[in-house]
N, C-alpha and C. Protein backbone atom coordinates (compact mmCIF):
# COMPACT_ATOMS: atom_id res chain seq x y z
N UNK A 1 63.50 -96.34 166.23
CA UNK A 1 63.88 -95.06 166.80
C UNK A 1 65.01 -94.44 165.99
N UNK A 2 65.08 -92.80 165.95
CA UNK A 2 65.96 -92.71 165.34
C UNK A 2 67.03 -92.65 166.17
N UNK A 3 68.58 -92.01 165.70
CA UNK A 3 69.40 -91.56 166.73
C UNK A 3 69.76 -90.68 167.59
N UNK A 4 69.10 -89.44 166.62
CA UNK A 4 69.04 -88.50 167.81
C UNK A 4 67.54 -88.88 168.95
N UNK A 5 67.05 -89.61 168.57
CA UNK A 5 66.22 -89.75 169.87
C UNK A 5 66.58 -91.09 170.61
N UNK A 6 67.65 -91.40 170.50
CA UNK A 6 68.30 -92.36 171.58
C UNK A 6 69.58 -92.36 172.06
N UNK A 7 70.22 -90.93 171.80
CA UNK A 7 71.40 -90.59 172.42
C UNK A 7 72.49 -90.86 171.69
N UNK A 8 72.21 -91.87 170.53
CA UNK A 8 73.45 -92.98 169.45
C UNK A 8 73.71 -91.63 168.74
N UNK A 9 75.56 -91.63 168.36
CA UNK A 9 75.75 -91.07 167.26
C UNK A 9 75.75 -92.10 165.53
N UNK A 10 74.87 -93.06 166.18
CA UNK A 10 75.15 -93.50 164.95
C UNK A 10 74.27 -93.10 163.30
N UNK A 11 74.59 -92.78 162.16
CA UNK A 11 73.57 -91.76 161.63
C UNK A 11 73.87 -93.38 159.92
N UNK A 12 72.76 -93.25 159.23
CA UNK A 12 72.44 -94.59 158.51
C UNK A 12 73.03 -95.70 158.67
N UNK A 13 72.99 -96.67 160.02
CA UNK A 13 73.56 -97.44 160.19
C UNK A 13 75.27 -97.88 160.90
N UNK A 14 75.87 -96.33 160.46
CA UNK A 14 77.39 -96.28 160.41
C UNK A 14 77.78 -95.30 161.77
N UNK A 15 78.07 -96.31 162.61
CA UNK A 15 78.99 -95.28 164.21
C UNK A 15 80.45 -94.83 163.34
N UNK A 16 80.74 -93.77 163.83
CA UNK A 16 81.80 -92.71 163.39
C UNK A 16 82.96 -93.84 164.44
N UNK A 17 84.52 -93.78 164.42
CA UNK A 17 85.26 -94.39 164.99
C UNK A 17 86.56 -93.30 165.11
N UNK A 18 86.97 -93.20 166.21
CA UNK A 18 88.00 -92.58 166.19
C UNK A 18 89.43 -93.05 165.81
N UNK A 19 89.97 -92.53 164.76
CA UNK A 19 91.13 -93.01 164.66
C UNK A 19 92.62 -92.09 164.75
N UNK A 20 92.67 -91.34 165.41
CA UNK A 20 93.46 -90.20 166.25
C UNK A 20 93.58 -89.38 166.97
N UNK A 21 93.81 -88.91 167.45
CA UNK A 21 94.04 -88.06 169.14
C UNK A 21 94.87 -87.17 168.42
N UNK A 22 94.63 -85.20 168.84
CA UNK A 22 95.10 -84.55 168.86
C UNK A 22 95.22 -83.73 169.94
N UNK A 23 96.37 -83.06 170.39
CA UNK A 23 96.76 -82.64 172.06
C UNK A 23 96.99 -81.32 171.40
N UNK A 24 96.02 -80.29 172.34
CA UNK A 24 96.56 -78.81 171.92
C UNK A 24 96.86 -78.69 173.52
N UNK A 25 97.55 -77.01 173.63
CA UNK A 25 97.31 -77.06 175.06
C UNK A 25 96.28 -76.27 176.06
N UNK A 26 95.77 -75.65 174.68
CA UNK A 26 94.42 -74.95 174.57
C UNK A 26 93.48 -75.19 173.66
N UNK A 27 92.64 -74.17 174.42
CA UNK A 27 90.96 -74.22 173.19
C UNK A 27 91.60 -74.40 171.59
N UNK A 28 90.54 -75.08 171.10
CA UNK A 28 90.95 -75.02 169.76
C UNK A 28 89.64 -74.21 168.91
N UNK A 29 89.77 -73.04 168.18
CA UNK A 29 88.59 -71.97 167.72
C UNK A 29 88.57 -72.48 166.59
N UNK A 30 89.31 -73.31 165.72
CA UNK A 30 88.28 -73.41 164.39
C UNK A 30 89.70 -74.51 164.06
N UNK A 31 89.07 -75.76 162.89
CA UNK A 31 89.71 -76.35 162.49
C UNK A 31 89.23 -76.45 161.05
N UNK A 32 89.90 -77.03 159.70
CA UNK A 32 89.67 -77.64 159.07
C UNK A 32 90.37 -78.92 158.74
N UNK A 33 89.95 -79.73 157.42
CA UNK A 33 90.16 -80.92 157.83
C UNK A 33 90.65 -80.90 155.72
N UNK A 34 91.87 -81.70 155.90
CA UNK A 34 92.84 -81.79 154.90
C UNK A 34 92.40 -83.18 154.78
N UNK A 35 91.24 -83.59 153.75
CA UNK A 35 91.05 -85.39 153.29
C UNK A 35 91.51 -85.26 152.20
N UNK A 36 91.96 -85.05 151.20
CA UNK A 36 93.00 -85.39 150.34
C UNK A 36 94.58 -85.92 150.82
N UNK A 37 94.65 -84.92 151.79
CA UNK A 37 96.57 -85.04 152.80
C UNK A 37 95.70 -85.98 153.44
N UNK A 38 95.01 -86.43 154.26
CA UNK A 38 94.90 -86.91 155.68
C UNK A 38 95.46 -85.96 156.92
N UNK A 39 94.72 -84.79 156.62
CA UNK A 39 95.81 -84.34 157.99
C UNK A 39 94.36 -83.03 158.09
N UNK A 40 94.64 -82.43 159.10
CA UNK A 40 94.13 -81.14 159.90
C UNK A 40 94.93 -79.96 160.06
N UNK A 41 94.47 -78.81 159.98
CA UNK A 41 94.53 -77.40 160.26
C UNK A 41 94.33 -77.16 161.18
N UNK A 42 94.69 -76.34 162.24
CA UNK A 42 93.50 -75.69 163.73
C UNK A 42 94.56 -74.51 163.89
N UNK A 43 93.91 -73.67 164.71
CA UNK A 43 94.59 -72.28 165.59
C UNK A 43 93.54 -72.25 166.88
N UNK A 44 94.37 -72.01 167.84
CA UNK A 44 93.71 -72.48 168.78
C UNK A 44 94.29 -71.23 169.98
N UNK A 45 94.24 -71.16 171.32
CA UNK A 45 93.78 -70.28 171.97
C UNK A 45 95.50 -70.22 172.84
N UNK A 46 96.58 -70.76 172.18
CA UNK A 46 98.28 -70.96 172.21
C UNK A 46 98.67 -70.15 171.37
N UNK A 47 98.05 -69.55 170.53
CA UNK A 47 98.34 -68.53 169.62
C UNK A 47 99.29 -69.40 168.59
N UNK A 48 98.67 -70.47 168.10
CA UNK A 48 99.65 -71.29 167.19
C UNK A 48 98.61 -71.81 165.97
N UNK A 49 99.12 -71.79 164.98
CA UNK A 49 98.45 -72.67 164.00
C UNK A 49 99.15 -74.00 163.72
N UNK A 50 98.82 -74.82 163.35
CA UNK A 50 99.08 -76.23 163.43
C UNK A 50 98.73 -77.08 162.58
N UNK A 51 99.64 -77.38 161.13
CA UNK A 51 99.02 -78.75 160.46
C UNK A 51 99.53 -79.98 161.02
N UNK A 52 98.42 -80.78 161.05
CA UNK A 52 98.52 -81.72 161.51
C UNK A 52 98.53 -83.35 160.07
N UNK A 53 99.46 -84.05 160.02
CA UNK A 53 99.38 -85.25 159.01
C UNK A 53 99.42 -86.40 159.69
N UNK A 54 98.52 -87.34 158.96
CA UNK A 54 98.70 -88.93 159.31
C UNK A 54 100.16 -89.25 158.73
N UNK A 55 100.68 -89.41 159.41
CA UNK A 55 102.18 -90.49 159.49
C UNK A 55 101.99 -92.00 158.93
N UNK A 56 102.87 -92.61 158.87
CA UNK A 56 102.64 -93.99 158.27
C UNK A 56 102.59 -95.35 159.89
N UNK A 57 102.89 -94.13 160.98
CA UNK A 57 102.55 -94.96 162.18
C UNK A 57 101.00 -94.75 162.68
N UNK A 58 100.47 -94.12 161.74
CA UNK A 58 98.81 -93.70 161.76
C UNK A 58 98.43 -93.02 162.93
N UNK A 59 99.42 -92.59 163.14
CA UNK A 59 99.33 -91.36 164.43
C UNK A 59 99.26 -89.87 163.51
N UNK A 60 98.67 -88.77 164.23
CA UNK A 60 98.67 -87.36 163.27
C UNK A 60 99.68 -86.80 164.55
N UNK A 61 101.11 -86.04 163.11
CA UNK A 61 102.15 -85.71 164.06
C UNK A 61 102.48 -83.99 163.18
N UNK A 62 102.20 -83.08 164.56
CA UNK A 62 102.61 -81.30 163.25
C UNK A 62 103.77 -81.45 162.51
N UNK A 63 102.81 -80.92 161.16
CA UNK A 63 103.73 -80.91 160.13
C UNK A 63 104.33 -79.12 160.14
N UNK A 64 103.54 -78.67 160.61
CA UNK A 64 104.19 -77.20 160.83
C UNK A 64 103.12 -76.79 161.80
N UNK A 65 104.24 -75.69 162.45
CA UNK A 65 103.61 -74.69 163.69
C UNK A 65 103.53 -73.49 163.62
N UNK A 66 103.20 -72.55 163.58
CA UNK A 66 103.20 -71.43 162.83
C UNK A 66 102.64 -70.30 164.10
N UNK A 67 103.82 -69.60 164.82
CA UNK A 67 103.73 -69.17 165.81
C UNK A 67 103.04 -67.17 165.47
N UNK A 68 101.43 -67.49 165.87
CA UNK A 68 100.49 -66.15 165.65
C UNK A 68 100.59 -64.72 166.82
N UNK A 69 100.25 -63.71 166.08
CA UNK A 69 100.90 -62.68 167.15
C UNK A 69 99.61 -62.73 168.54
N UNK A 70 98.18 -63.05 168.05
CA UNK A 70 97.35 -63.44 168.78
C UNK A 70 96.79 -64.45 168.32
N UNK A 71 95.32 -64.75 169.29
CA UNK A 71 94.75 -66.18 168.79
C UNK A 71 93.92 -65.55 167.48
N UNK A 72 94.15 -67.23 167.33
CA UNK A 72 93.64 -67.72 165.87
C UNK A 72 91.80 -67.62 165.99
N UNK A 73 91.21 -66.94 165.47
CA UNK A 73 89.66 -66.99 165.26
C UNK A 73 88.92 -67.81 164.35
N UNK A 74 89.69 -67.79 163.31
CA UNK A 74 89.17 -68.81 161.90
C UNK A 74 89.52 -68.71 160.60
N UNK A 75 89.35 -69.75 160.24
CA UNK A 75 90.45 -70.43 158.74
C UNK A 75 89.13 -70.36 157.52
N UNK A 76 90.48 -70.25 156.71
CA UNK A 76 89.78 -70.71 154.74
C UNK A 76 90.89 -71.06 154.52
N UNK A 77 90.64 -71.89 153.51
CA UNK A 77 91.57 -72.79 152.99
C UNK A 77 90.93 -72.68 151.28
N UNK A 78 91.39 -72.47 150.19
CA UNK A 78 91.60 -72.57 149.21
C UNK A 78 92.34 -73.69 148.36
N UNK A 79 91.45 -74.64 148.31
CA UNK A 79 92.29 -76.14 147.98
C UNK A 79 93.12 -76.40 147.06
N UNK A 80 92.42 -75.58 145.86
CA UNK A 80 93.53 -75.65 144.40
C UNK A 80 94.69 -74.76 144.69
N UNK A 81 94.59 -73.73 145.04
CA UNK A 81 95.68 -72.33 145.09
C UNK A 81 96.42 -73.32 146.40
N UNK A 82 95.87 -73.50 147.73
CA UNK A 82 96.76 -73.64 148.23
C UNK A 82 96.64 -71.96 149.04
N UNK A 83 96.28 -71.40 149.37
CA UNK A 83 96.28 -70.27 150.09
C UNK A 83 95.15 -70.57 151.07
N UNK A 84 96.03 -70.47 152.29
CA UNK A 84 95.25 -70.40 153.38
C UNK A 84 95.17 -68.73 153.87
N UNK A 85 93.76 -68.61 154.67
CA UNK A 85 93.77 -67.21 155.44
C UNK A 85 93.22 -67.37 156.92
N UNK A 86 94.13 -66.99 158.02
CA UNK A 86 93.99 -67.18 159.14
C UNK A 86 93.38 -65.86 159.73
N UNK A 87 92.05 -65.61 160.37
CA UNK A 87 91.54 -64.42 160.79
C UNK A 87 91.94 -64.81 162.51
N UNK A 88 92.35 -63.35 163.27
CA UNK A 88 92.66 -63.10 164.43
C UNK A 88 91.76 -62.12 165.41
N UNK A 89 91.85 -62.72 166.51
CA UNK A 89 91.19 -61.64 167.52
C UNK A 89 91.46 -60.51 167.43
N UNK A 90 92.56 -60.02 166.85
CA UNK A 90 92.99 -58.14 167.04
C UNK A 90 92.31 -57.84 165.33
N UNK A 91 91.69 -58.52 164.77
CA UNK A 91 91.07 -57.78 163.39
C UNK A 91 91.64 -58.24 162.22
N UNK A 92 92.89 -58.90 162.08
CA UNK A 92 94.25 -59.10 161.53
C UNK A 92 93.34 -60.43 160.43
N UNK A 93 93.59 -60.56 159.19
CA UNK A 93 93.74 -61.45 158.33
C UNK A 93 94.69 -61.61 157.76
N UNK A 94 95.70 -63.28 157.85
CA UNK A 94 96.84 -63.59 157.34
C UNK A 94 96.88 -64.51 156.73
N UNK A 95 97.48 -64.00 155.39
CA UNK A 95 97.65 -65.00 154.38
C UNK A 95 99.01 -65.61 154.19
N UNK A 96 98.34 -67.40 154.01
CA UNK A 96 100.01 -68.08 153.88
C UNK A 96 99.62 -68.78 152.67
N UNK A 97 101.08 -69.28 151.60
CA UNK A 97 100.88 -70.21 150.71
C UNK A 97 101.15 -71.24 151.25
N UNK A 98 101.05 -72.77 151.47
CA UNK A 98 100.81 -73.84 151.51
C UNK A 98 101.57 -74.55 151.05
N UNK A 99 102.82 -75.28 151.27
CA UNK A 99 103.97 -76.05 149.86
C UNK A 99 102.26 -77.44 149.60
N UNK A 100 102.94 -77.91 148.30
CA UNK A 100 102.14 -78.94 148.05
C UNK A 100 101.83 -80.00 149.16
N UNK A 101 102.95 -80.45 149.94
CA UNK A 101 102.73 -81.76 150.91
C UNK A 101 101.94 -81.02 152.25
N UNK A 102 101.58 -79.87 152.09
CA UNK A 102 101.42 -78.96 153.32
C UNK A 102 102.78 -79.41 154.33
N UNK A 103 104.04 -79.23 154.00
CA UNK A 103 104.89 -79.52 155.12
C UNK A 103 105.82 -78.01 155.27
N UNK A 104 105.08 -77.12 155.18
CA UNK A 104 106.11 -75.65 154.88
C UNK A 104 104.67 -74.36 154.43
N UNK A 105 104.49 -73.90 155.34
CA UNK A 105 104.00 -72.60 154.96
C UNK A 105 104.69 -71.21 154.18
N UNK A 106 104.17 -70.02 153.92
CA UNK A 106 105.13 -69.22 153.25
C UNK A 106 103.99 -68.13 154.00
N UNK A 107 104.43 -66.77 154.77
CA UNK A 107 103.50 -65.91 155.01
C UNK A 107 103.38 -65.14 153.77
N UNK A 108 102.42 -64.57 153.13
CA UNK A 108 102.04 -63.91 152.31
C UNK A 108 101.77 -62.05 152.30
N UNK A 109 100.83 -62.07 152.97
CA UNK A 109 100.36 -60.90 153.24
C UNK A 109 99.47 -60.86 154.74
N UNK A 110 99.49 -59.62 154.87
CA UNK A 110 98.26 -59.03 156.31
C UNK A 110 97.59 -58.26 156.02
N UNK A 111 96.62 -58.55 156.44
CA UNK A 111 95.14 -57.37 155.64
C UNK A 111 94.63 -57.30 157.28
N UNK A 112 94.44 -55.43 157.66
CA UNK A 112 93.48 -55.28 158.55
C UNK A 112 92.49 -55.45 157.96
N UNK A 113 91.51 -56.24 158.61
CA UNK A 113 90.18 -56.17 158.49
C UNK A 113 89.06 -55.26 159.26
N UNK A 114 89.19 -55.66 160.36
CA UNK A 114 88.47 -54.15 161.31
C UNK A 114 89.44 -54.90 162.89
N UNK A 115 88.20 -54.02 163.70
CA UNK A 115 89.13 -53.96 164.85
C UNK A 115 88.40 -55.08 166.03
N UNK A 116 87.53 -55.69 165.28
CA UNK A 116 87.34 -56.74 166.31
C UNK A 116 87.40 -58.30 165.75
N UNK A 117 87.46 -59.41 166.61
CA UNK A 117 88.18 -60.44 165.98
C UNK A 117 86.85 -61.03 164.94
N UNK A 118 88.38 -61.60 163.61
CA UNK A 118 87.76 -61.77 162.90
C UNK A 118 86.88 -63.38 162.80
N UNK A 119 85.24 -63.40 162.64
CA UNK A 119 84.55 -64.18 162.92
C UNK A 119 84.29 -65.53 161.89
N UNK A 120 84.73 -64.85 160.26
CA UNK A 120 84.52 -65.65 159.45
C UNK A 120 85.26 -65.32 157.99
N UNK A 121 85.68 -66.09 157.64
CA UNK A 121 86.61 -65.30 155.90
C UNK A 121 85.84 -66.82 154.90
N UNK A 122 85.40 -65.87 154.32
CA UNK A 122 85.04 -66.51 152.86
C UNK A 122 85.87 -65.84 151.55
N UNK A 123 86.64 -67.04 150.98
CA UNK A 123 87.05 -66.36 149.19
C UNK A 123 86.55 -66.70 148.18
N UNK A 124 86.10 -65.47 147.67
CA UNK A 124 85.10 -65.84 146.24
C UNK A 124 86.19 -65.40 145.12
């Protein structure tokens, strides 16, 4: 049988394992995931963005909080540059630079985009 026809998440052999817990105090609308750092991105429905790093107590503890004028809709991340862009419910795209350890954002710029929240940012 396979797994989706027996309820298992297990997919060639290998069950996924959790190895951290993250506490928002709301919805979380879009995350990405920092595997080079070990750590996570999210903006979530607190109107906060949030990197998140594995610690050496292998717990993930914010490395920065980054307080948004509304909620967060959805992320790009630009791995080499280091420029992240956070799209918002009021239309709003915001750009931050990234320090190398991701432990320090820098706001960049704000680009209206239109007037309803923004659903998806791709950079070419």
């Amino acid at each position: 049988m396979s797994a989706s026809s027996t309820g298992d998440s297990v997919v060639d052999g290998i069950k996924p394992t959790i190895s951290g817990r993250i506490e928002f105090i709301d919805d979380v609308n879009a995350a990405l995931l920092l595997p080079r750092d070990d750590g996570i991105v999210a903006v979530a429905n607190d109107r906060t963005m949030k990197i998140w790093l594995m610690r050496d107590n292998g717990r993930y503890w914010p490395s920065v909080s980054e307080r948004l004028a509304t909620n967060g809709s959805c992320l790009c991340l630009h791995y080499e540059t280091l420029r992240m862009f956070v799209g918002l419910d009021n239309g709003m795209v915001i750009e931050f630079s990234a320090a190398d350890d991701f432990n320090r954002l820098t706001k960049t710029r704000d680009y209206q985009a239109h007037t309803n929240p923004v659903s998806q940012i791709k950079l070419s």
